[in-house]
N, C-alpha and C. Protein backbone atom coordinates (compact mmCIF):
# COMPACT_ATOMS: atom_id res chain seq x y z
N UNK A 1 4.48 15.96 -40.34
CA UNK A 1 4.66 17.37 -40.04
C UNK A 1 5.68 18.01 -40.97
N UNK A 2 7.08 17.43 -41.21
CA UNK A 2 7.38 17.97 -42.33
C UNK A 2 7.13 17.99 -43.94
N UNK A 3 6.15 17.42 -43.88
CA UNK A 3 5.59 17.07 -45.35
C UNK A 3 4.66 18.17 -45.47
N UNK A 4 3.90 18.83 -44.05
CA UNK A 4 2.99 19.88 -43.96
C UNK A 4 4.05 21.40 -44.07
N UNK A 5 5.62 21.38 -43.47
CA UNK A 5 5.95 22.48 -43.44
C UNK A 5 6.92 22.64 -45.14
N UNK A 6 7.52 21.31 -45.24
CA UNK A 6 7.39 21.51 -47.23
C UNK A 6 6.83 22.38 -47.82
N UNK A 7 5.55 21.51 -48.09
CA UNK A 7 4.26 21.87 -48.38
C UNK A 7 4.28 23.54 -48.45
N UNK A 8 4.06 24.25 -47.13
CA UNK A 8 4.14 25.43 -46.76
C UNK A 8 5.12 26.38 -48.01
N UNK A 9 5.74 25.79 -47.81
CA UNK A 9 7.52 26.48 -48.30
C UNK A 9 7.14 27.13 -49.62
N UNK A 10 7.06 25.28 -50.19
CA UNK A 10 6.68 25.33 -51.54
C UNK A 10 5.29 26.34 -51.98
N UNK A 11 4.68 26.70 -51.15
CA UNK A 11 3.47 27.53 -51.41
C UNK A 11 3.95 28.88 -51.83
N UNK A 12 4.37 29.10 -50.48
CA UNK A 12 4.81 31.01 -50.26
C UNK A 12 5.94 31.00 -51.64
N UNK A 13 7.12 29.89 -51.74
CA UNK A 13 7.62 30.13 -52.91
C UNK A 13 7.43 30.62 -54.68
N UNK A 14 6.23 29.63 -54.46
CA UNK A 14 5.68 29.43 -55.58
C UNK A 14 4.67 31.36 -55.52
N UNK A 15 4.33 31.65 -54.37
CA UNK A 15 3.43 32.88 -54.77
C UNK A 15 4.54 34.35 -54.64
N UNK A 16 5.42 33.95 -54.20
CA UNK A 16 6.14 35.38 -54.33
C UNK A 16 7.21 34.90 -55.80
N UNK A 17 7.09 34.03 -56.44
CA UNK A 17 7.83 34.57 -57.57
C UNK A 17 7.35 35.48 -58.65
N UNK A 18 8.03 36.48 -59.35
CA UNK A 18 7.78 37.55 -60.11
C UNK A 18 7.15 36.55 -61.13
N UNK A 19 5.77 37.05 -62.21
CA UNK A 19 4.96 36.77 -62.48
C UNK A 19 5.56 37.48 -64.27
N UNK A 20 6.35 36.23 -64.83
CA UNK A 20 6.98 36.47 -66.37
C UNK A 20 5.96 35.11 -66.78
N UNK A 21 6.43 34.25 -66.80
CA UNK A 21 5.98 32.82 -67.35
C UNK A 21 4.57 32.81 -68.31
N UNK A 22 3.58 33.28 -67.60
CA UNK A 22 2.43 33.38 -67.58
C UNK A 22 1.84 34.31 -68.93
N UNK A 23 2.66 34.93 -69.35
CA UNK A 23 2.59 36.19 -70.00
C UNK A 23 3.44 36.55 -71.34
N UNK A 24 3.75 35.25 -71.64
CA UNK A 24 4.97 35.15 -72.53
C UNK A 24 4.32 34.62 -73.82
N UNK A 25 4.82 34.86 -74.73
CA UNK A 25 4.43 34.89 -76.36
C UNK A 25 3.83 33.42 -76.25
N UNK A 26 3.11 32.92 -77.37
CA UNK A 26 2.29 31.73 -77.48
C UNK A 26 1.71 31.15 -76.21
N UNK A 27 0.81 31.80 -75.31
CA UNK A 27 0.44 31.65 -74.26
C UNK A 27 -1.25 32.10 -74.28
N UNK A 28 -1.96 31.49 -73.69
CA UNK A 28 -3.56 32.32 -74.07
C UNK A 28 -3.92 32.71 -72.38
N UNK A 29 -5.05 33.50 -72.58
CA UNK A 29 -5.58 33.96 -71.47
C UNK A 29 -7.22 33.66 -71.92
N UNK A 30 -7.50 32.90 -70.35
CA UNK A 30 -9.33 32.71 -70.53
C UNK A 30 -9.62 33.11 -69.45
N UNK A 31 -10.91 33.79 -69.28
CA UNK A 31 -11.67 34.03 -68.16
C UNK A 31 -12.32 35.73 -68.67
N UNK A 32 -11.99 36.28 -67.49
CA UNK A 32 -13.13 37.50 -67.44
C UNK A 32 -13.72 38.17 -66.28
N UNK A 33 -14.67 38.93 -66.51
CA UNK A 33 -15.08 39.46 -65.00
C UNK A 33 -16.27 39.00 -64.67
N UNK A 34 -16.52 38.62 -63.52
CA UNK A 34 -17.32 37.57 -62.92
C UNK A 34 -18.45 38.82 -61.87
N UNK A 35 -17.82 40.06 -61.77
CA UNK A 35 -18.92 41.49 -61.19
C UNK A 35 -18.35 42.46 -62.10
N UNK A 36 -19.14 43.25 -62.33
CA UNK A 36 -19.01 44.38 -63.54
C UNK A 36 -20.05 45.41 -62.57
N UNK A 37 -19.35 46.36 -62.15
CA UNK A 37 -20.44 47.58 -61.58
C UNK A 37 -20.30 48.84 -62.12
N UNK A 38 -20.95 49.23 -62.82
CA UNK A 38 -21.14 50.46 -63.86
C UNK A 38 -22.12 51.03 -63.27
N UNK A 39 -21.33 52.72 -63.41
CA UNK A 39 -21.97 53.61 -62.62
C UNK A 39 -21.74 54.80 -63.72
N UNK A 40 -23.58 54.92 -64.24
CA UNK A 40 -23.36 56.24 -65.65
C UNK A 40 -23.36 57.18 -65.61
N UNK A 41 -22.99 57.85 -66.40
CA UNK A 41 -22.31 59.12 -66.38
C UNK A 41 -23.32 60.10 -67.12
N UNK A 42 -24.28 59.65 -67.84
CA UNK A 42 -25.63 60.38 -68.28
C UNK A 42 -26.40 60.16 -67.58
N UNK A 43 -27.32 61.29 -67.72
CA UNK A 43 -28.24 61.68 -66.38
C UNK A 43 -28.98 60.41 -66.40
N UNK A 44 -29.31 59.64 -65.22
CA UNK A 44 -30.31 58.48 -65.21
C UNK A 44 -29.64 57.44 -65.45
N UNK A 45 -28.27 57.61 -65.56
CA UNK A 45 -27.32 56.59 -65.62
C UNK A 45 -27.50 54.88 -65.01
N UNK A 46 -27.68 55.37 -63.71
CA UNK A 46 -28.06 54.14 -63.17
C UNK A 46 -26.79 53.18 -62.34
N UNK A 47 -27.40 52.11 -62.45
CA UNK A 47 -26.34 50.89 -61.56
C UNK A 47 -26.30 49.80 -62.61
N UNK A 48 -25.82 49.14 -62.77
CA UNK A 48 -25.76 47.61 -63.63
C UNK A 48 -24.78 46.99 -63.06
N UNK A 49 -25.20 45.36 -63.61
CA UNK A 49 -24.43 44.37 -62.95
C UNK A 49 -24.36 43.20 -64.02
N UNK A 50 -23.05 42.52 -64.13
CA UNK A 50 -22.90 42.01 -65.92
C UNK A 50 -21.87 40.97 -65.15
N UNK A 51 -21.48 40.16 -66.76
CA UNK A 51 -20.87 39.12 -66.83
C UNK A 51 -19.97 39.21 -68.26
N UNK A 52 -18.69 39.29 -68.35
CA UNK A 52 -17.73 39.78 -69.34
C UNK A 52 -16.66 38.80 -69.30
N UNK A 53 -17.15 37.20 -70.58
CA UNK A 53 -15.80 36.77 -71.10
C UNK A 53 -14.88 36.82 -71.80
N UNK A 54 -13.74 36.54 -71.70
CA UNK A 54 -12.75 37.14 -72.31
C UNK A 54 -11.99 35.91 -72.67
N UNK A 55 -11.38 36.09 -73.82
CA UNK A 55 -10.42 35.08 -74.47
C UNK A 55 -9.39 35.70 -75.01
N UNK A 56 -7.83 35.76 -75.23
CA UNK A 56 -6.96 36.31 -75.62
C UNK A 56 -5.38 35.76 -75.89
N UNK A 57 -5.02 35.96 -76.95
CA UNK A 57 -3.50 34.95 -77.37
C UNK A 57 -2.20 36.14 -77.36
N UNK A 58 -1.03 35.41 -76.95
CA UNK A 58 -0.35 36.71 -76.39
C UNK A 58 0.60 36.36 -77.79
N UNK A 59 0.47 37.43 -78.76
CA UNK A 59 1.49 37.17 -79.75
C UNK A 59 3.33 37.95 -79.77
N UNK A 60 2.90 38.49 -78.55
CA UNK A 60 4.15 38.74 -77.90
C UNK A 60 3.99 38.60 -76.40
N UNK A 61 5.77 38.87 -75.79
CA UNK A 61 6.11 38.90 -74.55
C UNK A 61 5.27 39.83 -73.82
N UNK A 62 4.02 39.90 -72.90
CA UNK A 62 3.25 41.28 -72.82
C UNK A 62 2.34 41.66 -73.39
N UNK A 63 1.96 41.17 -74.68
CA UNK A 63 0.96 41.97 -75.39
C UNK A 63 0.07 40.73 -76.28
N UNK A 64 -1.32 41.02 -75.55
CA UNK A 64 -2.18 40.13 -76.30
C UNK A 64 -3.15 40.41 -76.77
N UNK A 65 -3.79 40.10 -77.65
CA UNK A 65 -5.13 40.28 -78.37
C UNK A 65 -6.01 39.07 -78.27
N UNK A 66 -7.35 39.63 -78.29
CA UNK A 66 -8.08 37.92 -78.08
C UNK A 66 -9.80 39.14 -78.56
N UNK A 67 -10.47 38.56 -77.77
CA UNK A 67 -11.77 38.96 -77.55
C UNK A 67 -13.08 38.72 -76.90
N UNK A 68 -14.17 39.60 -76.34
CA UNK A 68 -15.19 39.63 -75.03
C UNK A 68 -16.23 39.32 -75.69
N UNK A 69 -17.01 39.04 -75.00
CA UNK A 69 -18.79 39.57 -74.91
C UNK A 69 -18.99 39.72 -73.80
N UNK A 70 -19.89 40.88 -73.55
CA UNK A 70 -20.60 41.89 -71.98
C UNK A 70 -21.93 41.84 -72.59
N UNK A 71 -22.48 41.06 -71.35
CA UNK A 71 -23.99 40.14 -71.30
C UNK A 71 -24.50 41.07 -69.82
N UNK A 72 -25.64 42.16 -69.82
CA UNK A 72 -26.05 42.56 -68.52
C UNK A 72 -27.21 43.02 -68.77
N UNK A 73 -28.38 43.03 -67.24
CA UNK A 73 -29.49 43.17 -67.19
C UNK A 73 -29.21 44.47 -66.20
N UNK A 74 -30.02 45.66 -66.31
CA UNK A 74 -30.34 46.24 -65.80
C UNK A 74 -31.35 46.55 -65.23
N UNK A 75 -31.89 46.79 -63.99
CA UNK A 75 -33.17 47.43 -63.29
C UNK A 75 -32.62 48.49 -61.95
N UNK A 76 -33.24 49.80 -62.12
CA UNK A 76 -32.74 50.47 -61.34
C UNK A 76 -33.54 50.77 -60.10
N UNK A 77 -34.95 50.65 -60.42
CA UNK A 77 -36.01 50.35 -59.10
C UNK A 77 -37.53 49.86 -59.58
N UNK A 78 -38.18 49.05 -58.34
CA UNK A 78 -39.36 48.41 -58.88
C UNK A 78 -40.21 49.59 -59.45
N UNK A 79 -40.52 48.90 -60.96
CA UNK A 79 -41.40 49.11 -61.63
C UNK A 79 -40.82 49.58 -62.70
N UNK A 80 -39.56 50.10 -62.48
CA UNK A 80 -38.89 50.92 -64.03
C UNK A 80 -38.44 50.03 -65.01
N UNK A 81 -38.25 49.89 -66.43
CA UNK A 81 -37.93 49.08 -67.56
C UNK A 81 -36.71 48.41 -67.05
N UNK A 82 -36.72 47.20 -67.86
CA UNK A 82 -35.58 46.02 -67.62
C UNK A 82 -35.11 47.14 -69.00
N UNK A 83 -33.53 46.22 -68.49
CA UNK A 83 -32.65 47.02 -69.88
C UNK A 83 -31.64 45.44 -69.83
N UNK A 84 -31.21 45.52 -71.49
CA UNK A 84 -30.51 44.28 -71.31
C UNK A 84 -29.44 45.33 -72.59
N UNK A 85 -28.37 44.54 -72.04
CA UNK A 85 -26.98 45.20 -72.56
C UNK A 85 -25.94 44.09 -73.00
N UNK A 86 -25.54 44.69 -74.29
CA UNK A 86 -24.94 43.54 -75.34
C UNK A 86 -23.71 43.95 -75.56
N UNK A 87 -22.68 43.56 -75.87
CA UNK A 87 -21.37 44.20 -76.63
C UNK A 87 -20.70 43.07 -76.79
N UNK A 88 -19.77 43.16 -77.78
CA UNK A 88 -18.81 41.85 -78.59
C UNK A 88 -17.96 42.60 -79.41
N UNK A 89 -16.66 42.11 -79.43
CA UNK A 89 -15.93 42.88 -79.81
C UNK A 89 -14.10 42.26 -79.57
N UNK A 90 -13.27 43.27 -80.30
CA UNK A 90 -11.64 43.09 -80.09
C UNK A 90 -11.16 43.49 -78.96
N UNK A 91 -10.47 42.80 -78.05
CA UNK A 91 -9.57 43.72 -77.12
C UNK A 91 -8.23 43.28 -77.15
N UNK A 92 -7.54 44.17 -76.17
CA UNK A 92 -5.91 44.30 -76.56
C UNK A 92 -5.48 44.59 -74.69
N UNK A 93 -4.30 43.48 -74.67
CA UNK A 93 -3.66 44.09 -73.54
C UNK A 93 -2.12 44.65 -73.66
N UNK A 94 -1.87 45.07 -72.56
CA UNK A 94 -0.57 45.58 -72.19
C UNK A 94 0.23 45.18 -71.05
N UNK A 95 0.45 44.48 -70.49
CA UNK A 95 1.36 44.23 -69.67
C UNK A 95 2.90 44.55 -69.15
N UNK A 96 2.78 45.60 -68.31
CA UNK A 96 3.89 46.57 -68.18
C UNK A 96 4.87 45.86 -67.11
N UNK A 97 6.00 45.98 -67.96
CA UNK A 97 7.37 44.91 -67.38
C UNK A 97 7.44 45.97 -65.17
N UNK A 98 7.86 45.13 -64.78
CA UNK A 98 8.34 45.36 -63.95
C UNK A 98 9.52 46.52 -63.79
N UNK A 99 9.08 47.76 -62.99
CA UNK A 99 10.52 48.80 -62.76
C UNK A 99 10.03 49.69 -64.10
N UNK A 100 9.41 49.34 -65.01
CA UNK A 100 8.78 50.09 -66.50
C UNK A 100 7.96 51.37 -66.18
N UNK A 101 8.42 52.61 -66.23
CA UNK A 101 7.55 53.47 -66.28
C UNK A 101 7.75 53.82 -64.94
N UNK A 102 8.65 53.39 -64.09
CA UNK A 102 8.37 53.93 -62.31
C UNK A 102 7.44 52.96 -62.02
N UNK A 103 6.66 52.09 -62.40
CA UNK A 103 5.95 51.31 -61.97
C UNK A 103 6.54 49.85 -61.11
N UNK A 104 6.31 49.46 -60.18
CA UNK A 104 6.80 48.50 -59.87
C UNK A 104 5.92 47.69 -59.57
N UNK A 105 5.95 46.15 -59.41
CA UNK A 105 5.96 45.18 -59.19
C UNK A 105 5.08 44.72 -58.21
N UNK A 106 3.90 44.99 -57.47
CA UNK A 106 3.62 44.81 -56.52
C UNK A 106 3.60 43.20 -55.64
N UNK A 107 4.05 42.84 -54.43
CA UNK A 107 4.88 42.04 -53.99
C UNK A 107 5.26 40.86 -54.78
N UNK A 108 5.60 40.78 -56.36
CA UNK A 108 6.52 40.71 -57.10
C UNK A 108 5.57 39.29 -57.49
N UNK A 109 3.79 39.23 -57.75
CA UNK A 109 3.59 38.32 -57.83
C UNK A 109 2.50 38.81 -58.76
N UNK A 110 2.37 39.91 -59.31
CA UNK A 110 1.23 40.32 -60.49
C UNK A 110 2.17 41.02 -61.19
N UNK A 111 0.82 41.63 -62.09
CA UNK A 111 1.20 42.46 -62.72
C UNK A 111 0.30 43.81 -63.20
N UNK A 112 0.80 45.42 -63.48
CA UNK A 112 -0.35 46.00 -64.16
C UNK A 112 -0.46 46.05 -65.56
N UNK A 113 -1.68 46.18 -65.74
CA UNK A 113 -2.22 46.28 -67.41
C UNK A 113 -2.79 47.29 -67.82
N UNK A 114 -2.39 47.23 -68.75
CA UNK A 114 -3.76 48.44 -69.87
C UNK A 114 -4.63 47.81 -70.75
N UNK A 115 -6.10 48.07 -70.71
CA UNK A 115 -6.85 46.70 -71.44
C UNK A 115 -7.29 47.87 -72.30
N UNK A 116 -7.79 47.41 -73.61
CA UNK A 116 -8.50 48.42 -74.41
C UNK A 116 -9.59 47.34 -75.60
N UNK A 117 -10.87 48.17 -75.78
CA UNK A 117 -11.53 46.79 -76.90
C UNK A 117 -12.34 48.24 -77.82
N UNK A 118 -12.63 47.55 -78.56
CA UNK A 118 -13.65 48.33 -79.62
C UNK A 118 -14.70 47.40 -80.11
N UNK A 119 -15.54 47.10 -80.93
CA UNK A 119 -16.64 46.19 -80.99
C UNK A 119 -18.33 47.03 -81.54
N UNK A 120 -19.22 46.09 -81.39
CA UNK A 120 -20.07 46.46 -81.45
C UNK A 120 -21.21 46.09 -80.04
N UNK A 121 -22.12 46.96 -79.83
CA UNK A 121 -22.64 47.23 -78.54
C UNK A 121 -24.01 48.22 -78.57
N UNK A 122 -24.88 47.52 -77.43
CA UNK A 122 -26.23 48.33 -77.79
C UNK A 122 -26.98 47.64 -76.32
N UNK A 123 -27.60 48.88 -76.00
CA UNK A 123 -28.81 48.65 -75.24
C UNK A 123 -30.32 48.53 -76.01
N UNK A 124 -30.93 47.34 -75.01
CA UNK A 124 -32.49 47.40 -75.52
C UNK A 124 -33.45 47.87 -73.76
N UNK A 125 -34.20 48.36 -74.28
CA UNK A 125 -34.70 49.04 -72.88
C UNK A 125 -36.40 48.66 -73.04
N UNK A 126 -37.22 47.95 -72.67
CA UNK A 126 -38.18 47.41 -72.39
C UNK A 126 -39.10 48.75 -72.59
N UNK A 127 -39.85 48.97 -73.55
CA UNK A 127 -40.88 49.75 -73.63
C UNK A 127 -40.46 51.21 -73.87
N UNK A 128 -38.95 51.37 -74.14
CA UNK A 128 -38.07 52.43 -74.35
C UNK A 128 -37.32 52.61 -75.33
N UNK A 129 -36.07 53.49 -75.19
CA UNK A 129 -35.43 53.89 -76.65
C UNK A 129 -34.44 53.01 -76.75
N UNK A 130 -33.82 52.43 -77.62
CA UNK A 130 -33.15 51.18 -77.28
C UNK A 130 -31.78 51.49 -79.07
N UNK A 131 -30.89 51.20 -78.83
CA UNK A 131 -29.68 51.95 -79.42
C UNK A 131 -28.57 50.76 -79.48
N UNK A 132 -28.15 50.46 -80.63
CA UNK A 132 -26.36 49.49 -81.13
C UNK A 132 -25.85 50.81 -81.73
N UNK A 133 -24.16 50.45 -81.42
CA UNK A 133 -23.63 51.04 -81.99
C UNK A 133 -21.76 50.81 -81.17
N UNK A 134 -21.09 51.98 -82.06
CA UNK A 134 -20.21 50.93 -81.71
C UNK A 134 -19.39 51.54 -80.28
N UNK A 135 -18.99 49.93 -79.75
CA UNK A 135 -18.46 50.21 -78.34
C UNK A 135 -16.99 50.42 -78.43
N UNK A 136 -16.78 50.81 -77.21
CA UNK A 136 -15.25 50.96 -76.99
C UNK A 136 -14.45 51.29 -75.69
N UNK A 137 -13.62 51.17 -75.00
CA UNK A 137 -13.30 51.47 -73.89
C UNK A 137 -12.19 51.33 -73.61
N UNK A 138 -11.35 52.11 -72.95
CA UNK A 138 -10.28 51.97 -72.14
C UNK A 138 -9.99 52.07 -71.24
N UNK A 139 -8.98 51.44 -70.10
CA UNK A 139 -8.26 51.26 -68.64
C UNK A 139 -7.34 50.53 -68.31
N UNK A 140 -7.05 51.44 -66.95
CA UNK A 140 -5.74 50.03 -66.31
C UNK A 140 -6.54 49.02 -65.49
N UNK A 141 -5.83 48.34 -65.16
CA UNK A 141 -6.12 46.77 -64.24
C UNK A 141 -4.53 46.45 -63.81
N UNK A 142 -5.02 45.20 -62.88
CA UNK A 142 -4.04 44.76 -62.13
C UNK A 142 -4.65 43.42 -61.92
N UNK A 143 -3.67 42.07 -62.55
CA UNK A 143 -3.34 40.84 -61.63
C UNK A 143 -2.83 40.38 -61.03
N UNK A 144 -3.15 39.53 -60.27
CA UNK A 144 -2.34 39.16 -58.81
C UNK A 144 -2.55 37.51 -58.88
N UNK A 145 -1.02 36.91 -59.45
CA UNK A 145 -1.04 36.02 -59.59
C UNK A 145 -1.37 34.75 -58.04
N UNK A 146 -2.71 34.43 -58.02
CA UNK A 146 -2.75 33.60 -56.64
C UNK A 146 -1.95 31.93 -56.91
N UNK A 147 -1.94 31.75 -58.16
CA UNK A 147 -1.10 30.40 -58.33
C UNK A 147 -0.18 30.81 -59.34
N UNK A 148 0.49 29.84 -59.96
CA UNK A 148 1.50 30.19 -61.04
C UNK A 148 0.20 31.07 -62.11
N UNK A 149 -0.46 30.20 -62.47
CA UNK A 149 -1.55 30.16 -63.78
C UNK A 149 -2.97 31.07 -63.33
N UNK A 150 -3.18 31.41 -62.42
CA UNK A 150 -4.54 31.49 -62.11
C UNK A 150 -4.17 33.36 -61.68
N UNK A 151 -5.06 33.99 -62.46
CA UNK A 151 -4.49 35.53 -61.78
C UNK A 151 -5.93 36.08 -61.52
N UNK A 152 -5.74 36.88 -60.27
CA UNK A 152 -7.06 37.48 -59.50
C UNK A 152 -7.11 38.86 -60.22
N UNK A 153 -8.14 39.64 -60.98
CA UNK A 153 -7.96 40.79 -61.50
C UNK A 153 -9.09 41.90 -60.86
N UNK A 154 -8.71 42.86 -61.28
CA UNK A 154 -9.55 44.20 -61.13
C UNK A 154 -9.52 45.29 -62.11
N UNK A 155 -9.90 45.78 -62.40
CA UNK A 155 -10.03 46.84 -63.93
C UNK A 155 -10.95 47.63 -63.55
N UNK A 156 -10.80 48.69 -64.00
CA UNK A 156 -11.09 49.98 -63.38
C UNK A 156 -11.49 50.66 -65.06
N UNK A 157 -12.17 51.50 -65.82
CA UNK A 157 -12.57 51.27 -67.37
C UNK A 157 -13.50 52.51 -67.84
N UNK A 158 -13.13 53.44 -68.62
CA UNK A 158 -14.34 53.97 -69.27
C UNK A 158 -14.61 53.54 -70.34
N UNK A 159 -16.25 53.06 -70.61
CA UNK A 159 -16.82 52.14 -71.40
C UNK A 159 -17.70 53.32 -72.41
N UNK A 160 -17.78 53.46 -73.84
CA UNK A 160 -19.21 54.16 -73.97
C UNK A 160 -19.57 53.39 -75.47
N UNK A 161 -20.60 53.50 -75.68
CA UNK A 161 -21.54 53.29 -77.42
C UNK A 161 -21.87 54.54 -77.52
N UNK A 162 -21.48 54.83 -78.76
CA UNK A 162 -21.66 56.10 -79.98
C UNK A 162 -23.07 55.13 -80.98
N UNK A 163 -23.87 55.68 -80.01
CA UNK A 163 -25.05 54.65 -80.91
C UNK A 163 -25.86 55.26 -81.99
N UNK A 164 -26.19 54.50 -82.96
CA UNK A 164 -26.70 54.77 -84.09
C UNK A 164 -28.64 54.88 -84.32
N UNK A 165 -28.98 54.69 -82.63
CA UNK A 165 -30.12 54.59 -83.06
C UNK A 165 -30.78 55.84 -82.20
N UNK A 166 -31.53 56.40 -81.48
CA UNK A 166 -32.31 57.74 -80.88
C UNK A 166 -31.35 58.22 -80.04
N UNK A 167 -30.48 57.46 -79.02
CA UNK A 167 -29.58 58.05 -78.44
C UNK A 167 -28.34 58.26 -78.92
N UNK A 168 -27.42 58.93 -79.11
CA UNK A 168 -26.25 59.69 -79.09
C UNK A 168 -24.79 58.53 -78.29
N UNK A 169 -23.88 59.38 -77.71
CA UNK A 169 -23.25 58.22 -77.24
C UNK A 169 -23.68 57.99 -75.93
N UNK A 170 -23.24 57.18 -75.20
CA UNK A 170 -23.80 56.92 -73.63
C UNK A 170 -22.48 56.37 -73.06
N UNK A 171 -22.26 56.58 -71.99
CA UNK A 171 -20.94 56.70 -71.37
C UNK A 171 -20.84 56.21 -69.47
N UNK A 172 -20.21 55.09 -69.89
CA UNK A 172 -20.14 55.25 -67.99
C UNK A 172 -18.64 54.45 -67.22
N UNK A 173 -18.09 54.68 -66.32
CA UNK A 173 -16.86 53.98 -66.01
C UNK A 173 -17.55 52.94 -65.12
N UNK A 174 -16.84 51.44 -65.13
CA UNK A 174 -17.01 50.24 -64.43
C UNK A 174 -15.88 50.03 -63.92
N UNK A 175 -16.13 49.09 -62.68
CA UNK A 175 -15.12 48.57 -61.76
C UNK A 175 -15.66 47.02 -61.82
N UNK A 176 -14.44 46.53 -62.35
CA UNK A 176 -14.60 45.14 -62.97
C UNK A 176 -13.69 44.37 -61.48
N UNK A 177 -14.16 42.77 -61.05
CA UNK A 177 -13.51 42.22 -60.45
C UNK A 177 -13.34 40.73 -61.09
N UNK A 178 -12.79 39.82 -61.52
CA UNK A 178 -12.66 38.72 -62.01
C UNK A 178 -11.21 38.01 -61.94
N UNK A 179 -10.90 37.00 -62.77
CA UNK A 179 -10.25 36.35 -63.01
C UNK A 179 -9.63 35.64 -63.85
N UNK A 180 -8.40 35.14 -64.21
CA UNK A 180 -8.07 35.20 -65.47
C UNK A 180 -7.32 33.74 -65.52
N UNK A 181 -7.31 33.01 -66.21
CA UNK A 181 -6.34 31.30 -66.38
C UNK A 181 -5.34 31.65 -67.51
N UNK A 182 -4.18 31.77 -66.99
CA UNK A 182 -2.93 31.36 -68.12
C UNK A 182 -2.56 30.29 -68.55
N UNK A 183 -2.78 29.77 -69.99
CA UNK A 183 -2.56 28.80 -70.18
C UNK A 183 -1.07 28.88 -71.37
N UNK A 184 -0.30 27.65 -71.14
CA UNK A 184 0.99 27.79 -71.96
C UNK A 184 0.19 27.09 -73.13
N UNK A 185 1.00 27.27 -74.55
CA UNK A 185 0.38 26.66 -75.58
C UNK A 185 -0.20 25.38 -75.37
N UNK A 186 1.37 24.71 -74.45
CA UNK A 186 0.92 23.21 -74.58
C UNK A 186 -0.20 22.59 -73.99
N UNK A 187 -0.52 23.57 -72.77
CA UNK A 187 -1.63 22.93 -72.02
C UNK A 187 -2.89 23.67 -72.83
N UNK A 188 -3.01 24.96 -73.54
CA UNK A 188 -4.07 25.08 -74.73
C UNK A 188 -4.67 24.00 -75.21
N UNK A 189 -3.36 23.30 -76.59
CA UNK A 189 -3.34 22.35 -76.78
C UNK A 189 -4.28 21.21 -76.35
N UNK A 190 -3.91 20.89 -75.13
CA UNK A 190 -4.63 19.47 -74.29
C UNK A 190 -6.53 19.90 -73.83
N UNK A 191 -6.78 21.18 -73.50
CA UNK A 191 -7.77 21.36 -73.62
C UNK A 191 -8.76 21.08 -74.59
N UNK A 192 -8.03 21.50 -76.09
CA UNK A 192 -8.73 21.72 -77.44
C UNK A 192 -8.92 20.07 -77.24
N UNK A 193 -8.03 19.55 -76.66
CA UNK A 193 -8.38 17.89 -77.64
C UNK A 193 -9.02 17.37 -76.53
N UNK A 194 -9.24 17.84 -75.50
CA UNK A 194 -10.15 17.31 -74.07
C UNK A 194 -11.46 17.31 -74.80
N UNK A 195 -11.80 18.86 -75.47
CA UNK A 195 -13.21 19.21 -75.26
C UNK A 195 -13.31 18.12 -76.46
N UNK A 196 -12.93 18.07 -77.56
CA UNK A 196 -13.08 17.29 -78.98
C UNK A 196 -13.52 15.99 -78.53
N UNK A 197 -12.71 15.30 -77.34
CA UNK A 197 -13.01 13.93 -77.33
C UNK A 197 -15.00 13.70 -76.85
């Protein structure tokens, strides 16, 4: 029984500490959003539902660069064209210190962000007008560190392609839910030579 109320201690400890470690220069971030719900903003816009990984190296305290691909199928009702949706590209975060900006800390175990990417990006639309060109988007988000390493996210985003082919740009904001793994160099490191072996 006291090995169970330890246990305990060590939990709640470990989740209310303020969330620096994780986020600190030579440190990477893997993962991504695991639901992507985009809701467009041109007429016929539609619904979509995607899958967006993300890789990123923090070359400072706060601020990392890495990069995505957004893989999604669209259908908005039986019988209308499949649409499949591509983008790849740079992104950049921000991670705003604690007390920074009036912003605080929320129960002192995440953090908020500003994510931003640019890239290239294009819809193909099944028997329709189908358009690359280049993507780009910006928003805030918020993680919520559930372990030291492991952060629960949400991103909130206006996404559009300035496309080069019949359509013009196309524009819609998503509400992203996913998750993110902090890894310190060293445990980077041990991965790279996991997968090698």
């Amino acid at each position: 029984m006291k090995k169970l109320i330890l246990a305990g201690i060590v939990a709640v400890a470990g989740l209310t500490t303020t969330a620096n470690a994780q986020i600190q220069k030579g440190n990477w971030l893997v993962g991504g959003s695991i639901v992507t719900s985009s809701f467009g903003l041109n007429t016929g816009g539609g619904y979509n539902i995607g899958v967006v990984p993300k890789g990123a190296y923090f070359i400072e305290d706060n601020v990392a660069i890495g990069g995505y691909v957004d893989l999604g199928f669209k259908k908005v009702a039986k019988g209308s064209p499949t649409e499949f949706t591509y983008k790849v590209g740079a992104l950049g975060r921000y991670y705003i210190s604690p007390g920074e900006k009036g912003i605080d800390n929320l129960l002192h175990h995440g953090r908020w962000f500003l994510e931003g990417n640019v890239g290239i990006g294009g819809v193909s639309i099944e028997s329709g007008n189908s358009t690359t060109g280049l993507d780009f988007g910006a928003g805030p988000g918020y993680s919520y560190f559930i372990t030291p390493n492991i952060g629960l996210e949400g991103l909130v985003k206006y996404n559009g392609v300035a496309g080069f082919g019949k359509n013009g740009l196309t524009s819609s904001l998503t509400f992203n839910v996913g998750f993110s793994i902090y890894l310190p160099t060293s445990k980077g490191k041990e991965v790279i030579n996991d997968v090698r072996k």
